[in-house]
C-alpha atoms as a PDB file:
ATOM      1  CA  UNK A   1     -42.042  50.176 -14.799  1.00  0.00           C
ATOM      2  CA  UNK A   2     -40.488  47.305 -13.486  1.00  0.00           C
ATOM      3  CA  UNK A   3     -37.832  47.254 -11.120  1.00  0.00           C
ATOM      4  CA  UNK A   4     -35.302  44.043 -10.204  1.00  0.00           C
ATOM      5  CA  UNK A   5     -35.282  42.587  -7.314  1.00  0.00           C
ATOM      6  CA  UNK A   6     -31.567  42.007  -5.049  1.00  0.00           C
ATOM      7  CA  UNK A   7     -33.255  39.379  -2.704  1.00  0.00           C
ATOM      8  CA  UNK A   8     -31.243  36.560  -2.252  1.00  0.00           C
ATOM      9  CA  UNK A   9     -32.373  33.405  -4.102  1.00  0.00           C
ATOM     10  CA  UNK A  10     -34.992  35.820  -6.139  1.00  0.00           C
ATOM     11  CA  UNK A  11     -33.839  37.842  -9.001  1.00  0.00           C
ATOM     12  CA  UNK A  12     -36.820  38.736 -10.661  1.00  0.00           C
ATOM     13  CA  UNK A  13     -38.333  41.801 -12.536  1.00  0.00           C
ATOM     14  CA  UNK A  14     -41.349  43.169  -9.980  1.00  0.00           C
ATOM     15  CA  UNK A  15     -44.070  45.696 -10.313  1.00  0.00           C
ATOM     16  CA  UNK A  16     -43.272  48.211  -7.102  1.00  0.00           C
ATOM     17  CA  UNK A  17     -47.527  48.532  -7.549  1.00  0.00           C
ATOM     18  CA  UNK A  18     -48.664  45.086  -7.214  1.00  0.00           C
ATOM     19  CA  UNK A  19     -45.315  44.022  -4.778  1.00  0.00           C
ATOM     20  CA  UNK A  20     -46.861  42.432  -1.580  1.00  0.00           C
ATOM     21  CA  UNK A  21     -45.929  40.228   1.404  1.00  0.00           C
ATOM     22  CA  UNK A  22     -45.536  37.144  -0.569  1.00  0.00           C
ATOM     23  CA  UNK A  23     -44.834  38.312  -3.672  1.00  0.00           C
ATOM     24  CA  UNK A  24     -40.786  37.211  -2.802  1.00  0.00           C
ATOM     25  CA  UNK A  25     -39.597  33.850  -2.066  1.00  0.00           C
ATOM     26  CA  UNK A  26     -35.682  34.807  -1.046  1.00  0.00           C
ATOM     27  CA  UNK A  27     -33.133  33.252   1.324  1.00  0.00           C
ATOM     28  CA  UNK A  28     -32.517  35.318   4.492  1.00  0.00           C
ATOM     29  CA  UNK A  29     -29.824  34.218   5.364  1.00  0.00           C
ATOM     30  CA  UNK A  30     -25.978  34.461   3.622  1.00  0.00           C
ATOM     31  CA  UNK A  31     -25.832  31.910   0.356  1.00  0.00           C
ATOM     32  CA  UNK A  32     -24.328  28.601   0.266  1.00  0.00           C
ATOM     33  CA  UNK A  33     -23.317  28.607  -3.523  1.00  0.00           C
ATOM     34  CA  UNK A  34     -26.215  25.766  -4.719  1.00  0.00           C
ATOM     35  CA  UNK A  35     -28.294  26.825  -7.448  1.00  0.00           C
ATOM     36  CA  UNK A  36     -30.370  23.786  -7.287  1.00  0.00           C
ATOM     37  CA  UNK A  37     -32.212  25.197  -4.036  1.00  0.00           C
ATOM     38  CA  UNK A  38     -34.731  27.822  -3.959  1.00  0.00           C
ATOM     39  CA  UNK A  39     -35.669  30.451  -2.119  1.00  0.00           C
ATOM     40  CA  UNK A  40     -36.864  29.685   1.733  1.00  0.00           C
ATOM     41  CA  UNK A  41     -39.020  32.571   2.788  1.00  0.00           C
ATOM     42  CA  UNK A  42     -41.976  34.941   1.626  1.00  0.00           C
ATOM     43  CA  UNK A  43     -41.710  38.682   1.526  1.00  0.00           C
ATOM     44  CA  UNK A  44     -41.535  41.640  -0.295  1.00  0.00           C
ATOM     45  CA  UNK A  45     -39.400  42.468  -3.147  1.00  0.00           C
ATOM     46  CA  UNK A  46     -36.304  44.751  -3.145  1.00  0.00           C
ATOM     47  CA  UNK A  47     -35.140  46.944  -5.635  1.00  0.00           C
ATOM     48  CA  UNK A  48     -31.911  48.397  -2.888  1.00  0.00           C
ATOM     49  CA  UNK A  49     -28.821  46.889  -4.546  1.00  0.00           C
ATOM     50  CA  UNK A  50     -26.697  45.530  -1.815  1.00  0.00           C
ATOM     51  CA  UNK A  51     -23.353  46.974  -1.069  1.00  0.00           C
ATOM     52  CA  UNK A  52     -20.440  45.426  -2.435  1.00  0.00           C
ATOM     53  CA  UNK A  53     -18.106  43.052   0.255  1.00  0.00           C
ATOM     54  CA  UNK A  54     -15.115  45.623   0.874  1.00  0.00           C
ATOM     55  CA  UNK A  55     -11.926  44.495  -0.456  1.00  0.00           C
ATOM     56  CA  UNK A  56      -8.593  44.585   1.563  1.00  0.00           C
ATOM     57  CA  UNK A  57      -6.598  46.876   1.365  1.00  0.00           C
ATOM     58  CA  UNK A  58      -3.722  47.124  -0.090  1.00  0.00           C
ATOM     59  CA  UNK A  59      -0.386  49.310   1.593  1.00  0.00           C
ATOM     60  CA  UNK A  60       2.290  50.587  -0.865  1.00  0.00           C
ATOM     61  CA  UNK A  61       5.609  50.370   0.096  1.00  0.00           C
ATOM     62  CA  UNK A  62       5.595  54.121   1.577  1.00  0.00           C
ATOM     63  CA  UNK A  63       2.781  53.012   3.663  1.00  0.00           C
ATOM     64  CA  UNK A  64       4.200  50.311   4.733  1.00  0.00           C
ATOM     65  CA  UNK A  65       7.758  51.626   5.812  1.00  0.00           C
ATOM     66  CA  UNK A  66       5.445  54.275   7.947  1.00  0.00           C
ATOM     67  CA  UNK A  67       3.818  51.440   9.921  1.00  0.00           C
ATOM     68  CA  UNK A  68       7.359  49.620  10.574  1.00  0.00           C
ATOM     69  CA  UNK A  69       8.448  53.117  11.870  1.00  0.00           C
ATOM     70  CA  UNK A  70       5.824  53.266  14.288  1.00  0.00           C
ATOM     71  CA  UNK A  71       6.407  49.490  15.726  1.00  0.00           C
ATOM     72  CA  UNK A  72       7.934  49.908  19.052  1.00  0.00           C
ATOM     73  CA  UNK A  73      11.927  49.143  18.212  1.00  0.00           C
ATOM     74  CA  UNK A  74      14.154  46.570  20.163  1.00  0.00           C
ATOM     75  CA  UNK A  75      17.606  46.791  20.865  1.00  0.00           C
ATOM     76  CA  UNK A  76      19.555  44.528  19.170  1.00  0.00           C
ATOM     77  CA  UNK A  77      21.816  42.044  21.279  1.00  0.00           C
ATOM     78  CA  UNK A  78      24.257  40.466  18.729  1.00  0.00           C
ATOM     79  CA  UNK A  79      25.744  37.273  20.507  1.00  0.00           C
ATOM     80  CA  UNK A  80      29.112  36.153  19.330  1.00  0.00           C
ATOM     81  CA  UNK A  81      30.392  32.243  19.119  1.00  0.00           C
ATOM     82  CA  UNK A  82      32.792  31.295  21.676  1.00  0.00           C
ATOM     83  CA  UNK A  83      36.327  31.330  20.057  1.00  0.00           C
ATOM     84  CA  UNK A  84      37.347  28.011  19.348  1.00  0.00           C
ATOM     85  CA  UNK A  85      39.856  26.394  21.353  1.00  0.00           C
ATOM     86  CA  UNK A  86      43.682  26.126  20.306  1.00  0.00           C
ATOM     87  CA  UNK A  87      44.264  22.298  19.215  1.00  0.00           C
ATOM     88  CA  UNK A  88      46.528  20.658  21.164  1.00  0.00           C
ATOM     89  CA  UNK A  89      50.096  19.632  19.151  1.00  0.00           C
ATOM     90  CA  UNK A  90      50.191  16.220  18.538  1.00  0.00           C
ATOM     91  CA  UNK A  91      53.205  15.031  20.789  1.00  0.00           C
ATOM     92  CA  UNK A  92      55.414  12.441  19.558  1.00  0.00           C
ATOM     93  CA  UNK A  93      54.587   8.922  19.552  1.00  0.00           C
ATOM     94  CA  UNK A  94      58.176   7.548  21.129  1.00  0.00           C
ATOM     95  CA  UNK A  95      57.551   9.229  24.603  1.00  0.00           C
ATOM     96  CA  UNK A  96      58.152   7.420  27.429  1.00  0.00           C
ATOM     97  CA  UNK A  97      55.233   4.861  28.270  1.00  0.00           C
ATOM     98  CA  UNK A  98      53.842   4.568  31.839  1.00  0.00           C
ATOM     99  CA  UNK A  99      51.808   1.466  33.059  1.00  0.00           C
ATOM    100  CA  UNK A 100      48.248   2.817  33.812  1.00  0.00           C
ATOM    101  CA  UNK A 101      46.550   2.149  37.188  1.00  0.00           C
ATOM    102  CA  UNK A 102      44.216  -1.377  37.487  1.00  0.00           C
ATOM    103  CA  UNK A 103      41.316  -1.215  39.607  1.00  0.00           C
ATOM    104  CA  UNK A 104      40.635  -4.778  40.205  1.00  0.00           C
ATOM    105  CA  UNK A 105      36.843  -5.466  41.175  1.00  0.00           C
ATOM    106  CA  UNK A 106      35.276  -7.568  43.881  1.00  0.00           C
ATOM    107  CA  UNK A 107      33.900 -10.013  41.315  1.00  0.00           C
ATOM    108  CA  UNK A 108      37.131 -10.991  39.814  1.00  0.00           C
ATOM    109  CA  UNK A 109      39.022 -11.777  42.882  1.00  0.00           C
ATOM    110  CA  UNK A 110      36.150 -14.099  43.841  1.00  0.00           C
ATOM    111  CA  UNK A 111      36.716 -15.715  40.885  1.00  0.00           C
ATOM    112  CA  UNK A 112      40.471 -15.721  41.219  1.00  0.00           C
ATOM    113  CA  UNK A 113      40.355 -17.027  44.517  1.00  0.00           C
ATOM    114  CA  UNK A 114      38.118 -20.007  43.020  1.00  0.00           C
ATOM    115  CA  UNK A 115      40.158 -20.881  40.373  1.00  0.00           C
ATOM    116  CA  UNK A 116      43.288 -20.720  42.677  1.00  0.00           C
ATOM    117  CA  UNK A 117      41.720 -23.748  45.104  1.00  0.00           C
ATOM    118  CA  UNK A 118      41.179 -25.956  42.146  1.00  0.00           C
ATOM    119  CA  UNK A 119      44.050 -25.219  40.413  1.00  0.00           C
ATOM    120  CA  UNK A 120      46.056 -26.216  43.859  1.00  0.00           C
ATOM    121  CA  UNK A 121      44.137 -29.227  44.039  1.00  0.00           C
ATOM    122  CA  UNK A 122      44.938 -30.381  40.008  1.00  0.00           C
ATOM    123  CA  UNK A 123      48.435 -30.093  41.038  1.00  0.00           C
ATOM    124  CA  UNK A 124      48.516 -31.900  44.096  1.00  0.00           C
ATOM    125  CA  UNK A 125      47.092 -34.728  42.313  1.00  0.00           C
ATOM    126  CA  UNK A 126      49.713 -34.993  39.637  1.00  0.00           C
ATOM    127  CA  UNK A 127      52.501 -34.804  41.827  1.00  0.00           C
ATOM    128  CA  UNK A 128      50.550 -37.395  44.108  1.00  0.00           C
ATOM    129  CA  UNK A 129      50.334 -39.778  40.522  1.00  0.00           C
ATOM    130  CA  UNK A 130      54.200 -39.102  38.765  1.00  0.00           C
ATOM    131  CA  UNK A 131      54.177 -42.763  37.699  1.00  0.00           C
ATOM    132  CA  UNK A 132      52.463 -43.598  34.222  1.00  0.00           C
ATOM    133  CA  UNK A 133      49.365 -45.576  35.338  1.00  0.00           C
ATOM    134  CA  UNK A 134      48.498 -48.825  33.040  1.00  0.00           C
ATOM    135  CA  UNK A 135      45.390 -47.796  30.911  1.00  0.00           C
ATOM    136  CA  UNK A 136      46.954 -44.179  30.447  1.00  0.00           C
ATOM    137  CA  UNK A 137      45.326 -43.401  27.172  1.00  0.00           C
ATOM    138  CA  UNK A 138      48.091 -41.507  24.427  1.00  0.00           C
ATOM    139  CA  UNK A 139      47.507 -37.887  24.020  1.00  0.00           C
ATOM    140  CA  UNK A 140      47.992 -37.411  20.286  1.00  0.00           C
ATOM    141  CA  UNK A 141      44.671 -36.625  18.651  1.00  0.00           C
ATOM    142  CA  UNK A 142      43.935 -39.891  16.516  1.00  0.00           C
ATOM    143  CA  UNK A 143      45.718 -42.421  18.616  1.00  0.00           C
ATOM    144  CA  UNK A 144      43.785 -44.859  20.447  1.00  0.00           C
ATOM    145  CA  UNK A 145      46.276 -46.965  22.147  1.00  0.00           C
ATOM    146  CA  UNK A 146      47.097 -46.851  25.895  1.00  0.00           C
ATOM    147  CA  UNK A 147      49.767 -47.518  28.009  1.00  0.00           C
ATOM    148  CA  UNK A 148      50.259 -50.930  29.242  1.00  0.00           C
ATOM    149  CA  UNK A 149      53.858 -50.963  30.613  1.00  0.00           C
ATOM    150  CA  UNK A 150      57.918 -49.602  29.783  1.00  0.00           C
ATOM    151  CA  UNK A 151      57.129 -51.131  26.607  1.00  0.00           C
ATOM    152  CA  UNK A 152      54.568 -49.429  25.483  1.00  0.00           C
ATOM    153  CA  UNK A 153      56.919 -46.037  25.010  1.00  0.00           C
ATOM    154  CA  UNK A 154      58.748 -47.613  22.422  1.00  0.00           C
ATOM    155  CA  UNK A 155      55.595 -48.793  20.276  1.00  0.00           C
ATOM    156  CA  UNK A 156      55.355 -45.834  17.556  1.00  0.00           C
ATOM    157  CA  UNK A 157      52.740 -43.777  17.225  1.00  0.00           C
ATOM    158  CA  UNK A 158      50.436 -43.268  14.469  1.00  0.00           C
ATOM    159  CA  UNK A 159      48.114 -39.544  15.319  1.00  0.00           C
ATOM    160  CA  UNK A 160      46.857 -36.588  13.433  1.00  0.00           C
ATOM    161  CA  UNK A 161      49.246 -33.681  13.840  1.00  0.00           C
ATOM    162  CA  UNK A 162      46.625 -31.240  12.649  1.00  0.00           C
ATOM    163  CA  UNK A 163      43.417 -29.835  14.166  1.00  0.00           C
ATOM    164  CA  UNK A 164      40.030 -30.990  13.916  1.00  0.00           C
ATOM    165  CA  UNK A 165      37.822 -28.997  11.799  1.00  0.00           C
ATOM    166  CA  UNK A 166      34.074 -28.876  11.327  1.00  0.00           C
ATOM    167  CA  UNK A 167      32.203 -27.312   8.773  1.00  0.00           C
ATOM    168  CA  UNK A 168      29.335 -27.408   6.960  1.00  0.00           C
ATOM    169  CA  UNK A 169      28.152 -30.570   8.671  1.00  0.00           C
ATOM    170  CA  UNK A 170      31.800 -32.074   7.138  1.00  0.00           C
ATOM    171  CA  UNK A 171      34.028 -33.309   9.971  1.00  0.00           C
ATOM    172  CA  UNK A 172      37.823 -33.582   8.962  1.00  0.00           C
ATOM    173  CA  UNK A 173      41.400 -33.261  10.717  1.00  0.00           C
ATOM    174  CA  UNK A 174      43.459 -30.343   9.055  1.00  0.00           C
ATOM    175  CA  UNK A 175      45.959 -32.572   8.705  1.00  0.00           C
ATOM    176  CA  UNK A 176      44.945 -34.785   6.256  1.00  0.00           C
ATOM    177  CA  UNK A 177      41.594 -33.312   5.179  1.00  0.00           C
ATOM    178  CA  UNK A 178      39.802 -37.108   4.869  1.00  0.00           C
ATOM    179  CA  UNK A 179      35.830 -35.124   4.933  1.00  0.00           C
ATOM    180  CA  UNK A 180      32.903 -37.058   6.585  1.00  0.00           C
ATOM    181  CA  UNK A 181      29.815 -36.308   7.840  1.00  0.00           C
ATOM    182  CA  UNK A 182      29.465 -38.685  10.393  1.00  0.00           C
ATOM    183  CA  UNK A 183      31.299 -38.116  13.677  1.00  0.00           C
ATOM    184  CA  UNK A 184      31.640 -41.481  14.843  1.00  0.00           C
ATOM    185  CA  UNK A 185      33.344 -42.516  11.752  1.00  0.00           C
ATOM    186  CA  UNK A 186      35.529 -39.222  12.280  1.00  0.00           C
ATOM    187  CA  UNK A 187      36.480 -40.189  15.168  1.00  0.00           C
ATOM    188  CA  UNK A 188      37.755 -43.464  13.645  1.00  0.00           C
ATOM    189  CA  UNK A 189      39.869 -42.329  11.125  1.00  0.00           C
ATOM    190  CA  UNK A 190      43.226 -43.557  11.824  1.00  0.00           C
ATOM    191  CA  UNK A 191      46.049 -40.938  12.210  1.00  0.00           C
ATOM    192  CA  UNK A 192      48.250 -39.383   9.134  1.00  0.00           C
ATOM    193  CA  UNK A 193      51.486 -38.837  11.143  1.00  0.00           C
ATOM    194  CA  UNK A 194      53.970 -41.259  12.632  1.00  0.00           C
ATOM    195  CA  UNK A 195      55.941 -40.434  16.262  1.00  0.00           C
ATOM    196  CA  UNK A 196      56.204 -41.202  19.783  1.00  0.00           C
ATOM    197  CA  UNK A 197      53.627 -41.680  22.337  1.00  0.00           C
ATOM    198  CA  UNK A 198      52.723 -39.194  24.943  1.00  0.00           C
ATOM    199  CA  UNK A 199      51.646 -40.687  28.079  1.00  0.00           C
ATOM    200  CA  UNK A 200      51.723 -36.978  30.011  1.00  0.00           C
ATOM    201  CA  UNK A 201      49.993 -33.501  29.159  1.00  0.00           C
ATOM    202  CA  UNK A 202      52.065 -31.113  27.408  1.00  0.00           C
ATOM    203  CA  UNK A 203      52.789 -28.164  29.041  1.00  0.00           C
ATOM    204  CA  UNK A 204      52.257 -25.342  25.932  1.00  0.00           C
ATOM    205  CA  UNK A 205      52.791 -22.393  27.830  1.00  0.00           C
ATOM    206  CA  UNK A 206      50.710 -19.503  26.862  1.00  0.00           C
ATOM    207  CA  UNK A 207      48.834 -19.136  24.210  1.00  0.00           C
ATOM    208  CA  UNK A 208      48.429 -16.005  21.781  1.00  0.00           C
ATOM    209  CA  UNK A 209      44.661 -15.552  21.089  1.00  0.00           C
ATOM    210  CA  UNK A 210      42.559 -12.875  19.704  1.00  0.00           C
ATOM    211  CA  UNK A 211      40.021 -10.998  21.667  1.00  0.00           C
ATOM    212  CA  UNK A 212      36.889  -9.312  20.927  1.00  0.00           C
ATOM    213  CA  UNK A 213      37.049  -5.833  22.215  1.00  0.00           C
ATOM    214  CA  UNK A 214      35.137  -2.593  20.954  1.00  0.00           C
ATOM    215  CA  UNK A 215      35.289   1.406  22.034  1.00  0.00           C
ATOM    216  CA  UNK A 216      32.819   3.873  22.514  1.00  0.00           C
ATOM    217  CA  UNK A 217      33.237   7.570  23.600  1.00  0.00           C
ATOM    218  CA  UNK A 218      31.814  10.590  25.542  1.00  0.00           C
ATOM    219  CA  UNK A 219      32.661  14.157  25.488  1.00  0.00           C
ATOM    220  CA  UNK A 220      35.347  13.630  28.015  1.00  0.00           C
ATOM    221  CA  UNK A 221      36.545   9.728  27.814  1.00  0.00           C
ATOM    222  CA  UNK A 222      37.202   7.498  25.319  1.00  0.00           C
ATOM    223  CA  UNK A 223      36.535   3.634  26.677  1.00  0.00           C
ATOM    224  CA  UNK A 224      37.786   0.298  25.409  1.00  0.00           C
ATOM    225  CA  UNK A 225      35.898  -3.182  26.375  1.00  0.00           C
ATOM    226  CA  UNK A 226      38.317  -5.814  26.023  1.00  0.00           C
ATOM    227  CA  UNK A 227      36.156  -9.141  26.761  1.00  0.00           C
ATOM    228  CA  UNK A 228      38.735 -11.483  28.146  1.00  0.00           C
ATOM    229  CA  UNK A 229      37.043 -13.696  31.394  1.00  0.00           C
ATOM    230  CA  UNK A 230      39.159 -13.850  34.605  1.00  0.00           C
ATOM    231  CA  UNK A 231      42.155 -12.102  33.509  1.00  0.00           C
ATOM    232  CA  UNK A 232      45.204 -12.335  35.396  1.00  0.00           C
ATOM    233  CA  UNK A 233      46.363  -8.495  37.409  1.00  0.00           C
ATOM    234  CA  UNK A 234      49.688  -9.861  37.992  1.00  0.00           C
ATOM    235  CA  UNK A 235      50.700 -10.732  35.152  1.00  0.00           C
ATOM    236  CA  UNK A 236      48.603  -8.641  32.619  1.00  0.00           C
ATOM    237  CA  UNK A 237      49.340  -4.666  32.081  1.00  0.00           C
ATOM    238  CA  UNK A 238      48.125  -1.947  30.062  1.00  0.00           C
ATOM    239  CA  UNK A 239      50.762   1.127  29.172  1.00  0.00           C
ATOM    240  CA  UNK A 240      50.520   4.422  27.355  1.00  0.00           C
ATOM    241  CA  UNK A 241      51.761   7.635  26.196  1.00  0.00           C
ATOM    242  CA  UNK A 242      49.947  10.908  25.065  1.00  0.00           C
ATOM    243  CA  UNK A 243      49.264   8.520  21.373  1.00  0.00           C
ATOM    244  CA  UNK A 244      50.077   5.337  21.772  1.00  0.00           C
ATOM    245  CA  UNK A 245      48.707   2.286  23.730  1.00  0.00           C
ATOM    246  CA  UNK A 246      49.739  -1.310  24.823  1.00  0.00           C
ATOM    247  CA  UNK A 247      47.634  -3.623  26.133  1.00  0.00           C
ATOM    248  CA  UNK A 248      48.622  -7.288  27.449  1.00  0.00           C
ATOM    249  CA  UNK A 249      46.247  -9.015  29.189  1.00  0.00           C
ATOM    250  CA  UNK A 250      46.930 -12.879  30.165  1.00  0.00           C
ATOM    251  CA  UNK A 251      43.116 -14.589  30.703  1.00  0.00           C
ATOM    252  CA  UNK A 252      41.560 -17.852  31.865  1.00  0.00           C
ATOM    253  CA  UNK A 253      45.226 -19.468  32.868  1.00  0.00           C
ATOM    254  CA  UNK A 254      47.313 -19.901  29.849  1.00  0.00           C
ATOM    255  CA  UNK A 255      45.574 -17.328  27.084  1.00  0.00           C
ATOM    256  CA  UNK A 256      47.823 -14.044  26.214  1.00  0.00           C
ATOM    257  CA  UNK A 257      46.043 -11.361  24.105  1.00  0.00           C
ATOM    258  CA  UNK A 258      48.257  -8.042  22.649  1.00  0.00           C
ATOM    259  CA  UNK A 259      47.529  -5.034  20.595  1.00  0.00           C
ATOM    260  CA  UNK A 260      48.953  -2.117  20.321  1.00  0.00           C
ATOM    261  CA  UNK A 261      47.182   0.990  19.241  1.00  0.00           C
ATOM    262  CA  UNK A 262      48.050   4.718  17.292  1.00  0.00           C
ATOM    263  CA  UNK A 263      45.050   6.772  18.940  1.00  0.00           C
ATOM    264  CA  UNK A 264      43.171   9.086  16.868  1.00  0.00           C
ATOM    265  CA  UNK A 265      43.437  11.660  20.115  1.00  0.00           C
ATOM    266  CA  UNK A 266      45.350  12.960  22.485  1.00  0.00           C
ATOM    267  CA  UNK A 267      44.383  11.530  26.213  1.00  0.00           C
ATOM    268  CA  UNK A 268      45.881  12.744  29.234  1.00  0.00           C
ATOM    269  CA  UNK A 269      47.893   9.607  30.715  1.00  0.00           C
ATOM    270  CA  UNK A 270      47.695  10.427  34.734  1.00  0.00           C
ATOM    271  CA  UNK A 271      43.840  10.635  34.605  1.00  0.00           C
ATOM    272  CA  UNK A 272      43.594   6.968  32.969  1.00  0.00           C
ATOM    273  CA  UNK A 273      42.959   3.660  34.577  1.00  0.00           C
ATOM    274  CA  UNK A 274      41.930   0.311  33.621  1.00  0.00           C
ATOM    275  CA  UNK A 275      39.152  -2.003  35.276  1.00  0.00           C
ATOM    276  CA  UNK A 276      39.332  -5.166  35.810  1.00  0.00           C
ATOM    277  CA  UNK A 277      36.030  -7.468  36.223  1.00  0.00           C
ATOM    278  CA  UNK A 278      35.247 -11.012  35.684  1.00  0.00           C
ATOM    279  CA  UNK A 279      33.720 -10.818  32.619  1.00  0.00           C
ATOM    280  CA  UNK A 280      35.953  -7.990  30.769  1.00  0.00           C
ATOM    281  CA  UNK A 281      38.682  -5.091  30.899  1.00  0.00           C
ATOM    282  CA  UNK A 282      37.302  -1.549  30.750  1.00  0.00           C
ATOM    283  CA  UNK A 283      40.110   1.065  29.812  1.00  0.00           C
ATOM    284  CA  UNK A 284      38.761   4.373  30.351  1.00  0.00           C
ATOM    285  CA  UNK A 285      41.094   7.313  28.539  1.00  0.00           C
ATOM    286  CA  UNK A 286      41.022  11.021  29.608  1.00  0.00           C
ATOM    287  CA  UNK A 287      41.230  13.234  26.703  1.00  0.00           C
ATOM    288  CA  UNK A 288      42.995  15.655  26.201  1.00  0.00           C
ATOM    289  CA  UNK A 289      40.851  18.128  24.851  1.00  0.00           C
ATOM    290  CA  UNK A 290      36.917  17.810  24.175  1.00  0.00           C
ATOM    291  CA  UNK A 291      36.836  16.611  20.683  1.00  0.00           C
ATOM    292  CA  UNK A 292      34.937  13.678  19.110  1.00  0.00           C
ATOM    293  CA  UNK A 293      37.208  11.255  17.690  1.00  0.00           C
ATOM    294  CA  UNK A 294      36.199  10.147  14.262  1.00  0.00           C
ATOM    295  CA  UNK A 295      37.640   6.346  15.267  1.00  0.00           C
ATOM    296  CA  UNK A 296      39.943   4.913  17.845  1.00  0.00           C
ATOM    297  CA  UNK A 297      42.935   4.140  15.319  1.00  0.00           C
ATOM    298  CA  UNK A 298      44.782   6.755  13.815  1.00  0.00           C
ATOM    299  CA  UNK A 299      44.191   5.983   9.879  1.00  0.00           C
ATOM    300  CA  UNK A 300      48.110   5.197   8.443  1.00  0.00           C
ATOM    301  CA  UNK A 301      49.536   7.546   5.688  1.00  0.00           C
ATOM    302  CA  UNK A 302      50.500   6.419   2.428  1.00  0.00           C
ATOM    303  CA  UNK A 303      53.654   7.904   3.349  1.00  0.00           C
ATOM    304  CA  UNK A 304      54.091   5.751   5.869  1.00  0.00           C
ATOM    305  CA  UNK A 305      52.731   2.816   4.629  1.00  0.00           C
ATOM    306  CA  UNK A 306      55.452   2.651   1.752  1.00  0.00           C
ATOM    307  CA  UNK A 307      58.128   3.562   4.397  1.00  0.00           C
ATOM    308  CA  UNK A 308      57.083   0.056   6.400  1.00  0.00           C
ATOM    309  CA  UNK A 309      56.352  -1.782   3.159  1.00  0.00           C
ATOM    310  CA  UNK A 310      60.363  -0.886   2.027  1.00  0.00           C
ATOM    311  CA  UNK A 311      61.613  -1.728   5.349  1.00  0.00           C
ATOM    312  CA  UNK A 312      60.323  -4.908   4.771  1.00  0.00           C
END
């Protein structure tokens, strides 16, 4: 009778009377899934069936809600959200304003003091030189003539009243808009406007420019960067309430900048300053409470907007 054989790598049908040493070639060792390969090793065949691999096993739900029972148990600590805090009422934007303290640096008096000497010295030579010198050019853009004596006042005056504008590589006077791309023939275009001459610098005043100036935040502050360059303390101020701001800042001599501002927040007025450096103007706000401002402006409301829009 013949029996079949469970080596590895074997599977044959053996005679348990003729089975001997080499009658098996089998793999010892655990299989690698490649039919292509034969059997490694001589020995004897075996008719033992091997035992099957045990499968895992698997809990029902009884079973398993006993082994969850006997897991050691941990006392729940359930840890509640601080409450939120109360927002602050919005006060009203027509409270009194109060100038806020400037910090002037180190830096900017240096340069102050610098500007101050040469200033001085400007001014002591135009008072030194009241008379019209002969060869005094005329200070209208356009005009090329100069002054040669009393006469010369009552010569008329042909200049561009505009401003010069380039763009694109075009070079024109606003004025009269006559393009060109080359400057020297720019330069020679003759003027559009008829006048007086002007023998002396005018004396313009201030001027009213804008400024670049951004914001960024932190839990606490809210911070505005206005980049004006040697700004004036005496004569420049920033004020505020609990919502609004004004901020005038007069810069390098005879340059004014203004804007008023609707904050988005609430700040806390007594804990504000301003500081003043060179280069810039750093207002730093104190909120009032610890929220993150979704922008610096608070956005108008339609209502409003047609309330301005029929006061106009």
């Amino acid at each position: 009778m013949s029996l079949l054989c469970y080596n590895r790598g074997c599977a044959q049908r053996f005679d348990p009377e003729t089975n001997t040493e080499g009658s098996c070639t089998y793999h010892p060792g655990v299989p690698v899934f490649h039919d292509a390969l034969k059997g490694c090793t001589k020995g004897f065949h075996n008719s033992e069936k091997p035992p099957e691999p045990v499968k895992p096993e698997v809990k029902t739900t009884s079973e398993r809600k006993e082994l969850a029972e006997l897991k050691p148990k941990f006392q729940e600590r359930i840890i509640q959200a601080p409450k939120p805090l109360e927002t602050i009422k919005r006060p009203s934007p027509d409270e009194p304003m109060t100038n806020l303290q400037l910090k002037v640096s180190a830096s900017l008096k240096q340069a102050l003091d610098k500007l101050k000497l040469s200033s001085e010295n400007k001014e002591k030579k135009e008072e030194d030189s009241d008379e019209i010198k002969i060869g005094t050019p005329c200070k209208n853009a356009g005009c090329s003539k100069t002054y040669e004596g009393p006469e010369s006042t009552e010569e008329v005056c042909i200049y561009h009243s505009g401003v010069p504008i380039f763009h694109e590589g075009m070079k024109y006077w606003s004025c009269c808009r006559r393009k060109t791309s080359d400057f020297n023939t720019f330069l020679a275009q003759e003027g559009c406007t008829t006048g007086t001459h002007v023998w002396t610098k005018k004396d313009e005043g201030k001027k009213i420019v804008p400024c670049r100036h951004d914001w960024h935040q932190t839990g606490g502050e809210v911070t505005i960067s206005v980049y004006a360059k040697n700004s004036l303390p005496d004569l420049s101020y920033v004020e505020a309430n609990s919502t609004m701001l004004n901020i005038h800042i007069v810069f390098e001599g005879d340059k004014e900048f203004h804007r008023s501002v609707k904050l988005w927040g609430v700040i806390d007025v007594k804990r504000s300053y301003v500081n003043m450096t060179a280069t810039k103007i750093e207002l730093t706000m104190r909120k009032a409470e610890p929220l993150s401002w979704a922008s610096l402006e608070l956005p108008v409301s339609n209502t409003q907007q047609e309330k301005e829009s029929s006061d106009q």
